[in-house]
PDB file of N, CA and C in Angstrom:
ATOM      1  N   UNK A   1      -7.082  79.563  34.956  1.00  0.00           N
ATOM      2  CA  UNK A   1      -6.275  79.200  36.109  1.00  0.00           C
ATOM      3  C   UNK A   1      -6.787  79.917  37.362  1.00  0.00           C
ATOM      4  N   UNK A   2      -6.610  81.286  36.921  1.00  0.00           N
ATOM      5  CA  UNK A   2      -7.399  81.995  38.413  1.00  0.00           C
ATOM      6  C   UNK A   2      -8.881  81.301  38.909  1.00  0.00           C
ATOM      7  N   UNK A   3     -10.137  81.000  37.813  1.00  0.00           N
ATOM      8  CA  UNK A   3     -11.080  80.432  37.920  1.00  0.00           C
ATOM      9  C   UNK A   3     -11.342  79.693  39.171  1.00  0.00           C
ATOM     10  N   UNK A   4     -10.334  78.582  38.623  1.00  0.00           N
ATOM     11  CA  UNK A   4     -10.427  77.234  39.219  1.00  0.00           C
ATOM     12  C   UNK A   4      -9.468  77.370  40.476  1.00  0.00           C
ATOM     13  N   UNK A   5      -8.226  78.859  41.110  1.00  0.00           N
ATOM     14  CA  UNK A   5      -8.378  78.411  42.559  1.00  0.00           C
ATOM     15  C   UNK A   5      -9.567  79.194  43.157  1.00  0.00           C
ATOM     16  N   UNK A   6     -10.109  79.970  42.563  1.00  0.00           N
ATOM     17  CA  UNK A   6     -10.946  81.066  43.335  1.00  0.00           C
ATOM     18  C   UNK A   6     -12.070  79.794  43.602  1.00  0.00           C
ATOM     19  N   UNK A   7     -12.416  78.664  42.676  1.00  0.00           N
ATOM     20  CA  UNK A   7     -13.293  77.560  43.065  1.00  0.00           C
ATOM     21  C   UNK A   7     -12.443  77.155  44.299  1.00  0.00           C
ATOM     22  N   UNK A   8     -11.577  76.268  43.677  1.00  0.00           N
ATOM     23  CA  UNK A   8     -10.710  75.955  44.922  1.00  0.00           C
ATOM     24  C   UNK A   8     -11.008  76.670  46.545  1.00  0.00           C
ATOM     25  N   UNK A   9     -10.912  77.737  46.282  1.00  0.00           N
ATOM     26  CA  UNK A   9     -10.733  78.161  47.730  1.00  0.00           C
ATOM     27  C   UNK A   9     -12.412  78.115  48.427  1.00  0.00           C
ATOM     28  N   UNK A  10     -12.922  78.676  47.351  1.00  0.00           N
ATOM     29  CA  UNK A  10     -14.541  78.528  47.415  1.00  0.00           C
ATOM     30  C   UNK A  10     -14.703  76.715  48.453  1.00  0.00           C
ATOM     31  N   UNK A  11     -14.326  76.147  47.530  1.00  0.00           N
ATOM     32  CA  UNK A  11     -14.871  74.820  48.217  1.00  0.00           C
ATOM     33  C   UNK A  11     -14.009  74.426  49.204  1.00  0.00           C
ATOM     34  N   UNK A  12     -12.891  75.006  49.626  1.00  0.00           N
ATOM     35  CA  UNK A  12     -12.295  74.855  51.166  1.00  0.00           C
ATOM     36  C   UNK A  12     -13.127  75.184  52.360  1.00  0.00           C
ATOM     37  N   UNK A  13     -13.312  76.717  52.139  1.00  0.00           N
ATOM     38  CA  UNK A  13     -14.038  77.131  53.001  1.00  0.00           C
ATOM     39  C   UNK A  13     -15.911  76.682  53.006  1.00  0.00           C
ATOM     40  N   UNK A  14     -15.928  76.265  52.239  1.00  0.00           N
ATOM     41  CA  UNK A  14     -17.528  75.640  52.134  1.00  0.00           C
ATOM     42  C   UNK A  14     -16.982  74.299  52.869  1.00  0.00           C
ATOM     43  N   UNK A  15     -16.137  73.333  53.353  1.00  0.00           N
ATOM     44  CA  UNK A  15     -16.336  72.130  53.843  1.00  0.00           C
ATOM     45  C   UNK A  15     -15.494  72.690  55.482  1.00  0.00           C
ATOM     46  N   UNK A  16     -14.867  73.832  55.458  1.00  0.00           N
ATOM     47  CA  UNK A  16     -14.660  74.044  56.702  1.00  0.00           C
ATOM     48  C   UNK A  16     -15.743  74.461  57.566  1.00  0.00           C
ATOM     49  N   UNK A  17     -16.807  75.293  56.892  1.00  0.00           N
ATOM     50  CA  UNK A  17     -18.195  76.080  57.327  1.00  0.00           C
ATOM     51  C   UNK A  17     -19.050  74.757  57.426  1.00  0.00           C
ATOM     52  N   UNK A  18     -18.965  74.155  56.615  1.00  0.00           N
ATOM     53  CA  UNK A  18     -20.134  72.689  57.128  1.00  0.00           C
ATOM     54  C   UNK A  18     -19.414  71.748  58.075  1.00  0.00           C
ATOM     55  N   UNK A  19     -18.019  71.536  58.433  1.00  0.00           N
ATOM     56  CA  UNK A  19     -17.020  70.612  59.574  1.00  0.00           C
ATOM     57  C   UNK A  19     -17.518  71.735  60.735  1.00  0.00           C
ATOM     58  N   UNK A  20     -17.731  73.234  60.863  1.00  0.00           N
ATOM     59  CA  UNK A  20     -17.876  73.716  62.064  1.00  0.00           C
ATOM     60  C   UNK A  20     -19.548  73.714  62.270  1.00  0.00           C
ATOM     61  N   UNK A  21     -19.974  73.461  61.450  1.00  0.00           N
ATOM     62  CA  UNK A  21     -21.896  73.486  61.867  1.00  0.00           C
ATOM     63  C   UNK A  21     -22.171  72.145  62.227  1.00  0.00           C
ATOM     64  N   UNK A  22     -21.411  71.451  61.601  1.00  0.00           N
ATOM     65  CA  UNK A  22     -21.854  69.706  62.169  1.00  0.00           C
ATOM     66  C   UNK A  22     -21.010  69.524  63.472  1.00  0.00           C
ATOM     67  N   UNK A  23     -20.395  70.175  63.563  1.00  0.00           N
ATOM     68  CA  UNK A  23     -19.557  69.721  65.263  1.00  0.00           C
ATOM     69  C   UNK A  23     -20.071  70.952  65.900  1.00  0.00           C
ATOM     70  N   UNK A  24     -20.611  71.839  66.007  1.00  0.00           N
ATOM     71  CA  UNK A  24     -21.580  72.597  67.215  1.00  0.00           C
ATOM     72  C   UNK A  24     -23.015  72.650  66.696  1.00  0.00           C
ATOM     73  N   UNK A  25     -23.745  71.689  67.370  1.00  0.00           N
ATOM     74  CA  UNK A  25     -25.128  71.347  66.904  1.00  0.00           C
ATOM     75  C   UNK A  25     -25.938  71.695  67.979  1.00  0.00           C
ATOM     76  N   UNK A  26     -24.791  71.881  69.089  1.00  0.00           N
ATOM     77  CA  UNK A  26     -25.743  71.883  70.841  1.00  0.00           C
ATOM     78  C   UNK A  26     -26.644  72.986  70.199  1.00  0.00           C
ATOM     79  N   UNK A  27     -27.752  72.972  71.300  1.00  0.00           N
ATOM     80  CA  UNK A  27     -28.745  73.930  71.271  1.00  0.00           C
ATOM     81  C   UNK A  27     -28.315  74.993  72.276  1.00  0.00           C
ATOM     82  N   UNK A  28     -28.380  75.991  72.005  1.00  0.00           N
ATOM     83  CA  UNK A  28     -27.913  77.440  73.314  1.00  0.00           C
ATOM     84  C   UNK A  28     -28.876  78.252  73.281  1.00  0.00           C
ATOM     85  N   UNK A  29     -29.230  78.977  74.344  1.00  0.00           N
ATOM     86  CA  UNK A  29     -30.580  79.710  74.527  1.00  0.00           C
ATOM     87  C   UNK A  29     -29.847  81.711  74.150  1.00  0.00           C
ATOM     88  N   UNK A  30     -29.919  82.011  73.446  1.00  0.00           N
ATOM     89  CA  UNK A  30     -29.530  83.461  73.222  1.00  0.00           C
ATOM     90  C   UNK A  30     -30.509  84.500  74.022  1.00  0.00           C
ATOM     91  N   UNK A  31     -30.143  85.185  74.837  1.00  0.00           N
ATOM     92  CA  UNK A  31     -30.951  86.446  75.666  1.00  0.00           C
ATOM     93  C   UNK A  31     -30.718  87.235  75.019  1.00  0.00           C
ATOM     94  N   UNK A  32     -32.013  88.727  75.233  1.00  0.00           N
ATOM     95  CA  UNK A  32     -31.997  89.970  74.789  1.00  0.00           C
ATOM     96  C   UNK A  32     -30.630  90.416  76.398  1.00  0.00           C
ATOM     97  N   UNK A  33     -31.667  89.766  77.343  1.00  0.00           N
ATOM     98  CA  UNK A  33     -31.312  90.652  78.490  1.00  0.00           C
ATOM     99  C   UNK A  33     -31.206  89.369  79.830  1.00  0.00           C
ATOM    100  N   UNK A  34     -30.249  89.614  80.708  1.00  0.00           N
ATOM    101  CA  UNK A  34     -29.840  88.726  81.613  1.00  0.00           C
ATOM    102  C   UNK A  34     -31.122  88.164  82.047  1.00  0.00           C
ATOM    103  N   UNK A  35     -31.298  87.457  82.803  1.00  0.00           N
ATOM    104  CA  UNK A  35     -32.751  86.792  83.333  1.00  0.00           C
ATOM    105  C   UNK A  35     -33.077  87.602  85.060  1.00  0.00           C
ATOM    106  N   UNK A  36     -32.029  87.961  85.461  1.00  0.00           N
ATOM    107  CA  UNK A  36     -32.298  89.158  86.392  1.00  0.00           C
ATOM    108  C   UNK A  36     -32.556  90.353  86.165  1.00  0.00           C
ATOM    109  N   UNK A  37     -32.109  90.800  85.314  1.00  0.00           N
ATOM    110  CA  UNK A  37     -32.956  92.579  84.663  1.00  0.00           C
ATOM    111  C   UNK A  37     -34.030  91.676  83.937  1.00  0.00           C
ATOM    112  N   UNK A  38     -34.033  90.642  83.088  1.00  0.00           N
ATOM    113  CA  UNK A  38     -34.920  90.547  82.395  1.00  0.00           C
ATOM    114  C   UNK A  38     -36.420  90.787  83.346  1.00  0.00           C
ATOM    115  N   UNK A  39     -36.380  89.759  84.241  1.00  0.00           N
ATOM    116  CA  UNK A  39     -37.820  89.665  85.400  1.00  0.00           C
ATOM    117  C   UNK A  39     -37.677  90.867  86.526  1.00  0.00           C
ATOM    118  N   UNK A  40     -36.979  92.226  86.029  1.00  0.00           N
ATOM    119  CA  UNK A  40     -36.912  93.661  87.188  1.00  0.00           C
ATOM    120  C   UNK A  40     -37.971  94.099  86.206  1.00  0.00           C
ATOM    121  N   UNK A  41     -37.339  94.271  84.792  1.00  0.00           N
ATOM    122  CA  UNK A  41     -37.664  94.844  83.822  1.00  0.00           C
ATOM    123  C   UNK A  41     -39.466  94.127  83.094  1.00  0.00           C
ATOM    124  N   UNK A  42     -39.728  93.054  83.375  1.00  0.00           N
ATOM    125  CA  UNK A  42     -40.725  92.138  82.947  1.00  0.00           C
ATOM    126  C   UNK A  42     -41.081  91.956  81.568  1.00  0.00           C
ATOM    127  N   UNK A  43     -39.784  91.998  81.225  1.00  0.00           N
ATOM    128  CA  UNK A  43     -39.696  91.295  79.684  1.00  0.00           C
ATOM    129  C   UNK A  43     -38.443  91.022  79.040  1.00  0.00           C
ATOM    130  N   UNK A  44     -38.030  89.550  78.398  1.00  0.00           N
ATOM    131  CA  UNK A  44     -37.236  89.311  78.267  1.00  0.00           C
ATOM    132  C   UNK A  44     -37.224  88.486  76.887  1.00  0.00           C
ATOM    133  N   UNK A  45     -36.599  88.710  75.909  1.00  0.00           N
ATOM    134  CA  UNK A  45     -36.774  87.784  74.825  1.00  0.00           C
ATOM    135  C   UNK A  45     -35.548  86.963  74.642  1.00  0.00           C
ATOM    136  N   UNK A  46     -35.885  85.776  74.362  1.00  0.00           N
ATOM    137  CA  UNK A  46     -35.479  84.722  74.206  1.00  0.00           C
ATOM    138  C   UNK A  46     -34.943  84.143  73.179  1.00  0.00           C
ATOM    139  N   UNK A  47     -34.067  82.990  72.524  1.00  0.00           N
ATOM    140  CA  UNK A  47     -34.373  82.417  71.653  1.00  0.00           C
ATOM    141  C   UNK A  47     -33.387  81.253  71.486  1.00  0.00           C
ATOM    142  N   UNK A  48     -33.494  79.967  70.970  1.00  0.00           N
ATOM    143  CA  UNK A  48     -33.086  78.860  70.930  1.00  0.00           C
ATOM    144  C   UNK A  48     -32.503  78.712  69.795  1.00  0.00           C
ATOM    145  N   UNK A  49     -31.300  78.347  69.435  1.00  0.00           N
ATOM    146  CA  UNK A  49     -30.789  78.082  67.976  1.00  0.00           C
ATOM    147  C   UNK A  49     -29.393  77.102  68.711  1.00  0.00           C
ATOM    148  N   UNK A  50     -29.360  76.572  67.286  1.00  0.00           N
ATOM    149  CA  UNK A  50     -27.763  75.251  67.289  1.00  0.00           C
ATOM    150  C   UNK A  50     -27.173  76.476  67.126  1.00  0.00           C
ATOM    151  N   UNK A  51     -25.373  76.153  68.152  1.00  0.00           N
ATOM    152  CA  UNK A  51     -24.553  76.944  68.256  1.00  0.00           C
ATOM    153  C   UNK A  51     -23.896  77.672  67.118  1.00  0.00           C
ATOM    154  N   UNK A  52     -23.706  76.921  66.150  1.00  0.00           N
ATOM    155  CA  UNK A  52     -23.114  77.216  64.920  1.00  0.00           C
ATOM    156  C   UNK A  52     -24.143  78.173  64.156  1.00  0.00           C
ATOM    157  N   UNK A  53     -25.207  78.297  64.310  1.00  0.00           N
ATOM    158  CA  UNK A  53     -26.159  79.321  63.607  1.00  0.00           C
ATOM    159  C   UNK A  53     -26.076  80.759  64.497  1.00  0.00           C
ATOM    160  N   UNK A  54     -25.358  80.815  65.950  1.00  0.00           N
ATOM    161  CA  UNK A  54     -24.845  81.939  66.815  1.00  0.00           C
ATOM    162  C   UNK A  54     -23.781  82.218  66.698  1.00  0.00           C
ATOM    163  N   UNK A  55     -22.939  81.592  66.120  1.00  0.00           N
ATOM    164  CA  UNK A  55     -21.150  81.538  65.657  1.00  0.00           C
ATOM    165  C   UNK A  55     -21.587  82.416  64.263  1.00  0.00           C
ATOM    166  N   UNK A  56     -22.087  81.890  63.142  1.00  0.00           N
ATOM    167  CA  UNK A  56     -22.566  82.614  61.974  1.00  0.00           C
ATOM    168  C   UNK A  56     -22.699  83.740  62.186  1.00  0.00           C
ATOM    169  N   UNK A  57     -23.803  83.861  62.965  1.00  0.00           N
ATOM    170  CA  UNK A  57     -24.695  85.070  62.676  1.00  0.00           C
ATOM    171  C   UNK A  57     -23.722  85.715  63.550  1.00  0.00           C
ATOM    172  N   UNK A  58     -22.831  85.729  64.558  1.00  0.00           N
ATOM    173  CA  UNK A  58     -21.744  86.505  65.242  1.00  0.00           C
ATOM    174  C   UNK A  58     -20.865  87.195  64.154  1.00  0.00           C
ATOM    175  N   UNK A  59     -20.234  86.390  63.033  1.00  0.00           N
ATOM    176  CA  UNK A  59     -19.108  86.268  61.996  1.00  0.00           C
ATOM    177  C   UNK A  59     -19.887  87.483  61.240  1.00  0.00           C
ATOM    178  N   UNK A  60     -21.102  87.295  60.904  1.00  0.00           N
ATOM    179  CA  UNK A  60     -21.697  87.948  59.583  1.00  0.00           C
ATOM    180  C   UNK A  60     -22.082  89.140  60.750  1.00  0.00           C
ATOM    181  N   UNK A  61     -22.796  89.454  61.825  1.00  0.00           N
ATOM    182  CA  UNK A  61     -22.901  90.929  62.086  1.00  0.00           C
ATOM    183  C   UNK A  61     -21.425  91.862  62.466  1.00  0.00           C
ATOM    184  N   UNK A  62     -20.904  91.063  62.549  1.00  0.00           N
ATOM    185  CA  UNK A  62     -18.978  91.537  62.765  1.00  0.00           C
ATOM    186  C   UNK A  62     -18.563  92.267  61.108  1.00  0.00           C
ATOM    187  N   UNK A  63     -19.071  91.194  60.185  1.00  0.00           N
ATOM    188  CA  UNK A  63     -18.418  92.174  59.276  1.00  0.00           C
ATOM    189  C   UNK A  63     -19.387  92.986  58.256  1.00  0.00           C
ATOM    190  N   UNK A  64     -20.631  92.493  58.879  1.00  0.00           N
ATOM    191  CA  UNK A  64     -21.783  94.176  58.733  1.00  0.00           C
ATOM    192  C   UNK A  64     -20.827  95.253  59.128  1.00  0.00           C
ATOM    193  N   UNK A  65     -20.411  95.150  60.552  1.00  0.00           N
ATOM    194  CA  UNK A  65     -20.633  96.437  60.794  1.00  0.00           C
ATOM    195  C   UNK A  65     -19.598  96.582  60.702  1.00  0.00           C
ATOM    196  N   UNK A  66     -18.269  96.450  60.242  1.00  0.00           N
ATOM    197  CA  UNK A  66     -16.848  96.778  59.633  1.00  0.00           C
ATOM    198  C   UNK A  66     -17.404  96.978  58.126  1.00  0.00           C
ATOM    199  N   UNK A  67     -17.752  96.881  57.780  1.00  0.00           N
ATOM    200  CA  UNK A  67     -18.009  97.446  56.630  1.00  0.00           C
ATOM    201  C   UNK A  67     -19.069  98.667  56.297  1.00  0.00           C
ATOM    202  N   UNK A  68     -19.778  98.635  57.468  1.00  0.00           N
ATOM    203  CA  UNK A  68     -20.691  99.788  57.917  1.00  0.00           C
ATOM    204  C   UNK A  68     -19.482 101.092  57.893  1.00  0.00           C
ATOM    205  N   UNK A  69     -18.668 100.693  59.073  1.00  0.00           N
ATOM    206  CA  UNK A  69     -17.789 101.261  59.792  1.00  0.00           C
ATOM    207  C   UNK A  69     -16.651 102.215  58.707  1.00  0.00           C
ATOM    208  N   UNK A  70     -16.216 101.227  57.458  1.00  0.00           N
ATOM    209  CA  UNK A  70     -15.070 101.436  56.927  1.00  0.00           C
ATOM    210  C   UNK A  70     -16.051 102.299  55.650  1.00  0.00           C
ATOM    211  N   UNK A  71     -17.066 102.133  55.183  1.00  0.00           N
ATOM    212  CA  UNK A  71     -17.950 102.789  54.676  1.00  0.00           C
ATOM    213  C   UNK A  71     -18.157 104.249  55.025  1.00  0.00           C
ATOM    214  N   UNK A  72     -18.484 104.967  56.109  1.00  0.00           N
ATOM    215  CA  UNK A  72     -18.508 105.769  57.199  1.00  0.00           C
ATOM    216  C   UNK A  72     -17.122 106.373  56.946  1.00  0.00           C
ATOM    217  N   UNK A  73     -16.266 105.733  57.395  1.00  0.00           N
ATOM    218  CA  UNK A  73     -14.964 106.752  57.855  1.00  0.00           C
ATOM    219  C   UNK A  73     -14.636 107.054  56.389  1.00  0.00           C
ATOM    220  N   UNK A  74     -14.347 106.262  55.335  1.00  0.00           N
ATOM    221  CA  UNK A  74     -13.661 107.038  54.328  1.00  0.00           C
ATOM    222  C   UNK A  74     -15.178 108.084  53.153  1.00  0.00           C
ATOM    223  N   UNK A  75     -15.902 108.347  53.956  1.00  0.00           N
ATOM    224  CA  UNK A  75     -16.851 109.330  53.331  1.00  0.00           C
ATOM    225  C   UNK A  75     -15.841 110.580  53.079  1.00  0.00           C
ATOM    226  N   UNK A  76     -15.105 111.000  53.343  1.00  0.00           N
ATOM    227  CA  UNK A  76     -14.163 112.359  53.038  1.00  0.00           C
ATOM    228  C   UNK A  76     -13.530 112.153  51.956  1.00  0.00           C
ATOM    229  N   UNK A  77     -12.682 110.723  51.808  1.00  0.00           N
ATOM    230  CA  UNK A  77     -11.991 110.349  50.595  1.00  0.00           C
ATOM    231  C   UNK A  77     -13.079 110.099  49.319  1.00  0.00           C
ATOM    232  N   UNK A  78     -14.437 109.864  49.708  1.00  0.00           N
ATOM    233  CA  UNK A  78     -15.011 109.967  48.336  1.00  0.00           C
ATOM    234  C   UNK A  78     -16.047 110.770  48.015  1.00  0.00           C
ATOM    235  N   UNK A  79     -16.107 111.889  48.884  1.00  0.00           N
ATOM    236  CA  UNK A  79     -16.890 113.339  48.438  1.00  0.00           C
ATOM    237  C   UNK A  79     -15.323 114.047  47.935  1.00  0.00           C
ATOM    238  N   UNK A  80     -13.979 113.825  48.347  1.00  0.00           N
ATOM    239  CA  UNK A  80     -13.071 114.652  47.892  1.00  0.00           C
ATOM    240  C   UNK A  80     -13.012 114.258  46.449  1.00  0.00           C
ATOM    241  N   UNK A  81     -12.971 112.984  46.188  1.00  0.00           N
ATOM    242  CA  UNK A  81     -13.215 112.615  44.459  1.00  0.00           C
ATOM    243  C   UNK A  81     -13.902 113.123  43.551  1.00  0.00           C
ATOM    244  N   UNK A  82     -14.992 113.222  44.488  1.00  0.00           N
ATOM    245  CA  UNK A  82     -16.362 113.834  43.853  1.00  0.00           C
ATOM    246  C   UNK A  82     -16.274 115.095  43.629  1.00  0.00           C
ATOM    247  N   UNK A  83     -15.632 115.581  44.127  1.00  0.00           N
ATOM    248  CA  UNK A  83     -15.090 117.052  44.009  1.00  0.00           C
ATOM    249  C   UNK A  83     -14.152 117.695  42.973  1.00  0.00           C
ATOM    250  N   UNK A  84     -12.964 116.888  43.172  1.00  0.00           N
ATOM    251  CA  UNK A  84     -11.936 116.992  41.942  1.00  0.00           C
ATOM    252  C   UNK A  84     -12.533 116.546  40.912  1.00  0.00           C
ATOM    253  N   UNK A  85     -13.435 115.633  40.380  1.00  0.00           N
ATOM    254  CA  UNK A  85     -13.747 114.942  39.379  1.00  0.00           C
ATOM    255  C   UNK A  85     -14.578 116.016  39.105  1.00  0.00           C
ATOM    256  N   UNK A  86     -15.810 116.891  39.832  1.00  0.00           N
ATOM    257  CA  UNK A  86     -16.357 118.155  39.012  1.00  0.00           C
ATOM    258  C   UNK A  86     -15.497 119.131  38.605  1.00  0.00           C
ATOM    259  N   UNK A  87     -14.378 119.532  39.350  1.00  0.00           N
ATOM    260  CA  UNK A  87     -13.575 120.304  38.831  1.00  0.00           C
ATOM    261  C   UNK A  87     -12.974 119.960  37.888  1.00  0.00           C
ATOM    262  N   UNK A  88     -12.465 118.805  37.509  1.00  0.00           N
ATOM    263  CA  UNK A  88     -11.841 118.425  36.288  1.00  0.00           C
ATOM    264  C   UNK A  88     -12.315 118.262  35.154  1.00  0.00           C
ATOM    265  N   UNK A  89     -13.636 118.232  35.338  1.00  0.00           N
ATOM    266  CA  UNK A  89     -14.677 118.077  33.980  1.00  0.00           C
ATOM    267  C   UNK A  89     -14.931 119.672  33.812  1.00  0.00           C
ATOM    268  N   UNK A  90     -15.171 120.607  34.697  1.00  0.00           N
ATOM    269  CA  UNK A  90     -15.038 122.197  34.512  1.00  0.00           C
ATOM    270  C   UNK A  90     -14.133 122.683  33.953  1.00  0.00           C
ATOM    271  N   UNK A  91     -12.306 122.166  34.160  1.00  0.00           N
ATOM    272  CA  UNK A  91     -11.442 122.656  33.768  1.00  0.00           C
ATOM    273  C   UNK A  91     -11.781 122.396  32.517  1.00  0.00           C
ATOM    274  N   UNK A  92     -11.803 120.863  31.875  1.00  0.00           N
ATOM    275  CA  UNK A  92     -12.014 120.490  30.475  1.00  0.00           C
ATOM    276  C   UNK A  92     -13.191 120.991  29.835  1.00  0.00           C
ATOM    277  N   UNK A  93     -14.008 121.368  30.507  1.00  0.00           N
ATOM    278  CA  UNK A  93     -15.031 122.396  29.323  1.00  0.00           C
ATOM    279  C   UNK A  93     -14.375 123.623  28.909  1.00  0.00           C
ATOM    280  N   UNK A  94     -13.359 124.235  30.143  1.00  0.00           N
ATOM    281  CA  UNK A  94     -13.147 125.597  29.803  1.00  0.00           C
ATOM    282  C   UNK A  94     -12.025 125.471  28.641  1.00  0.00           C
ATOM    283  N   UNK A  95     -11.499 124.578  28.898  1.00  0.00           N
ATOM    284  CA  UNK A  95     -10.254 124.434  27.459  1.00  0.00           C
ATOM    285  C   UNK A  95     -10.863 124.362  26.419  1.00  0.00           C
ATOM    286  N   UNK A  96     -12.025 123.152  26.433  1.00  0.00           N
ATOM    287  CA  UNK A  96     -12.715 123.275  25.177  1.00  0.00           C
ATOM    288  C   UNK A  96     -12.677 124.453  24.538  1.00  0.00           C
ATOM    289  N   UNK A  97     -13.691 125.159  25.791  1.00  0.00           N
ATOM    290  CA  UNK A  97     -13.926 126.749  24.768  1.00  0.00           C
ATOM    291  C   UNK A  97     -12.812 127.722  24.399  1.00  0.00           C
ATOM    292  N   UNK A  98     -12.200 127.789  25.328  1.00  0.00           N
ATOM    293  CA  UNK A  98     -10.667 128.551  24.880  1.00  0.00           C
ATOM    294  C   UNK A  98     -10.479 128.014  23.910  1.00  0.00           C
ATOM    295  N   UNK A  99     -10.502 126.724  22.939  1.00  0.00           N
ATOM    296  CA  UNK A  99      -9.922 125.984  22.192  1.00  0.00           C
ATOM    297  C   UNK A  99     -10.431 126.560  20.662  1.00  0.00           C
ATOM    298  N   UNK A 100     -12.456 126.604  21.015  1.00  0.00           N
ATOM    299  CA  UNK A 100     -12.700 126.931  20.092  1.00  0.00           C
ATOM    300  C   UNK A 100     -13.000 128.299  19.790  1.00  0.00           C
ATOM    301  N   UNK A 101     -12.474 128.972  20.942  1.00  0.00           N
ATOM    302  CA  UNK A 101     -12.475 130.397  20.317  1.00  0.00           C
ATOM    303  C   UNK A 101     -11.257 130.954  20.100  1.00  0.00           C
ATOM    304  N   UNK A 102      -9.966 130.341  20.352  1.00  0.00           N
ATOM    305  CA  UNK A 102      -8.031 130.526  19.573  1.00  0.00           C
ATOM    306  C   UNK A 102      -8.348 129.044  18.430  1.00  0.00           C
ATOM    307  N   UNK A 103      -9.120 128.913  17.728  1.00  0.00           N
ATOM    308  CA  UNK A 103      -8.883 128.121  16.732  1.00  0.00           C
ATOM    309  C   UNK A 103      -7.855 128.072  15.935  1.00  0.00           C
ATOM    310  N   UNK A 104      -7.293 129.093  15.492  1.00  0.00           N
ATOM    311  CA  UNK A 104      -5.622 128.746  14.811  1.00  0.00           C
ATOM    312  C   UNK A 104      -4.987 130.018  15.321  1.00  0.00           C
ATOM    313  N   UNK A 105      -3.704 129.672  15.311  1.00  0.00           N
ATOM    314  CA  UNK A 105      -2.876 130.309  16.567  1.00  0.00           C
ATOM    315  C   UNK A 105      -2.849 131.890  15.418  1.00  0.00           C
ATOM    316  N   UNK A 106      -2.180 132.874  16.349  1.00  0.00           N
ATOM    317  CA  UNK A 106      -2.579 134.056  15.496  1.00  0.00           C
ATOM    318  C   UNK A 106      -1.117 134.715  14.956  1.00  0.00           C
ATOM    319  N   UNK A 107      -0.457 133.624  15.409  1.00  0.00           N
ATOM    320  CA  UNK A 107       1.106 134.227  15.115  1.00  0.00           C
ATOM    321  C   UNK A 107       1.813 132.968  13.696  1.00  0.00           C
ATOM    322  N   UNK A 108       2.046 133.571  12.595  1.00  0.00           N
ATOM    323  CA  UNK A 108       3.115 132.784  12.201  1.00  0.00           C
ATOM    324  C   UNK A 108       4.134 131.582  12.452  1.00  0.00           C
ATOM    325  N   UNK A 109       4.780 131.813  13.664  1.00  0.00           N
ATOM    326  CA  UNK A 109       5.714 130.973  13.917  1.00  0.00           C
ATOM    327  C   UNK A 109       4.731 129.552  14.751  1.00  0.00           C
ATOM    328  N   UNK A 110       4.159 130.155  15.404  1.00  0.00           N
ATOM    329  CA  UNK A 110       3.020 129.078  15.997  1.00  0.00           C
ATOM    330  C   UNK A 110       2.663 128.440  15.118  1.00  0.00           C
ATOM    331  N   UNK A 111       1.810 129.212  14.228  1.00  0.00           N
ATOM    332  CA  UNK A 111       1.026 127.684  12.824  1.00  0.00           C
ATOM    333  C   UNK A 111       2.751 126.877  12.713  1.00  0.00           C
ATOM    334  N   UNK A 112       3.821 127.643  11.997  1.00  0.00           N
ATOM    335  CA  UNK A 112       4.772 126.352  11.741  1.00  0.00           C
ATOM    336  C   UNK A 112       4.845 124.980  12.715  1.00  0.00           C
ATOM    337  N   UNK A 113       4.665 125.744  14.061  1.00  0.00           N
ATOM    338  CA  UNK A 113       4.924 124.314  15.003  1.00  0.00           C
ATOM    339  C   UNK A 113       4.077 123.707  15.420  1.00  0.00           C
ATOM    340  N   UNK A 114       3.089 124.165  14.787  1.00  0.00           N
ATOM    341  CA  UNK A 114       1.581 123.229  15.311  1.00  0.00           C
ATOM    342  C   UNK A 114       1.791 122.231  14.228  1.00  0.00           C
ATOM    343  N   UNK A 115       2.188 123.106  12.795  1.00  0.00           N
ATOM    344  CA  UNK A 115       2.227 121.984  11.700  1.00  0.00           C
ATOM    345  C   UNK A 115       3.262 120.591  11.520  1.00  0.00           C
ATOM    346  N   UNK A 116       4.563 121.304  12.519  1.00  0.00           N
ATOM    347  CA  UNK A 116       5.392 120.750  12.282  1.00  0.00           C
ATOM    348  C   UNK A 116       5.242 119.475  13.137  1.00  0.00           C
ATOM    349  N   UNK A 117       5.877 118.337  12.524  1.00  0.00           N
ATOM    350  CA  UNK A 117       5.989 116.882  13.527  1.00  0.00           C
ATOM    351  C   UNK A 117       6.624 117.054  15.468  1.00  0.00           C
ATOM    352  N   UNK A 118       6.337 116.158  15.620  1.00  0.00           N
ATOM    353  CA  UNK A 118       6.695 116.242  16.903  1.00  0.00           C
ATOM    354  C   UNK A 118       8.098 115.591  17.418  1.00  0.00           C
ATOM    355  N   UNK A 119       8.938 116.522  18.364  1.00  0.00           N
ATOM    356  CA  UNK A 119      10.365 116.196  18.165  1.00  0.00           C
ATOM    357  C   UNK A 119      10.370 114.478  19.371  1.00  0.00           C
ATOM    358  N   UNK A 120       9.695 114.643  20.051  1.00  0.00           N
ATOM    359  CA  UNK A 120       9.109 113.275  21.146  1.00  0.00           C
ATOM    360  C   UNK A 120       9.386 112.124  20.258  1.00  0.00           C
TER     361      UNK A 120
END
């Protein structure tokens, strides 16, 4: 069921993305740099593409760089992981060894309740 809307939605947006490339076909000239700094400066690059391939490529460097962006900022939340997660594998070695060096408890009443079932 999930499959077939995640297709579903898949092929919505695949006939909305081809309804917006076939209705902006004009040709638009994209500048590095205005055509007045360009000829102060004496160089200017150019380039010609259908509008909808400048709409795209607008959409897709937008969420480059939000994802650049959101990548970046939560670097604290996942070196702090990285952090607790060594400490937590440290704590659990050290129990280990505590574990195997109190191998059976040294008191009487302890062995009974280690032996005994659990009241839970």
């Amino acid at each position: 069921m999930i499959r077939a809307l995640r297709y579903a939605i898949l092929a919505i947006l695949a006939v909305v993305l081809i309804v917006i490339a076939l209705s902006n076909t004009q040709i638009v000239t994209l500048r590095l740099l205005p055509e007045e700094t360009a000829g102060v400066l004496g160089f200017g690059w150019s380039l010609q593409v259908p509008l909808f391939v400048a709409i795209m490529a607008g959409v897709l460097l937008g969420l480059l760089i939000g994802f650049v962006w959101e990548w970046a900022r939560e670097y604290r939340i996942r070196s702090r992981g990285a952090q607790e997660a060594r400490k937590a594998k440290a704590l659990e070695r050290e129990l280990g060894h505590l574990k195997q060096r109190h191998e059976g408890p040294q008191d009487d009443v302890l062995a009974v309740l280690e032996r005994a079932p659990s009241a839970r």
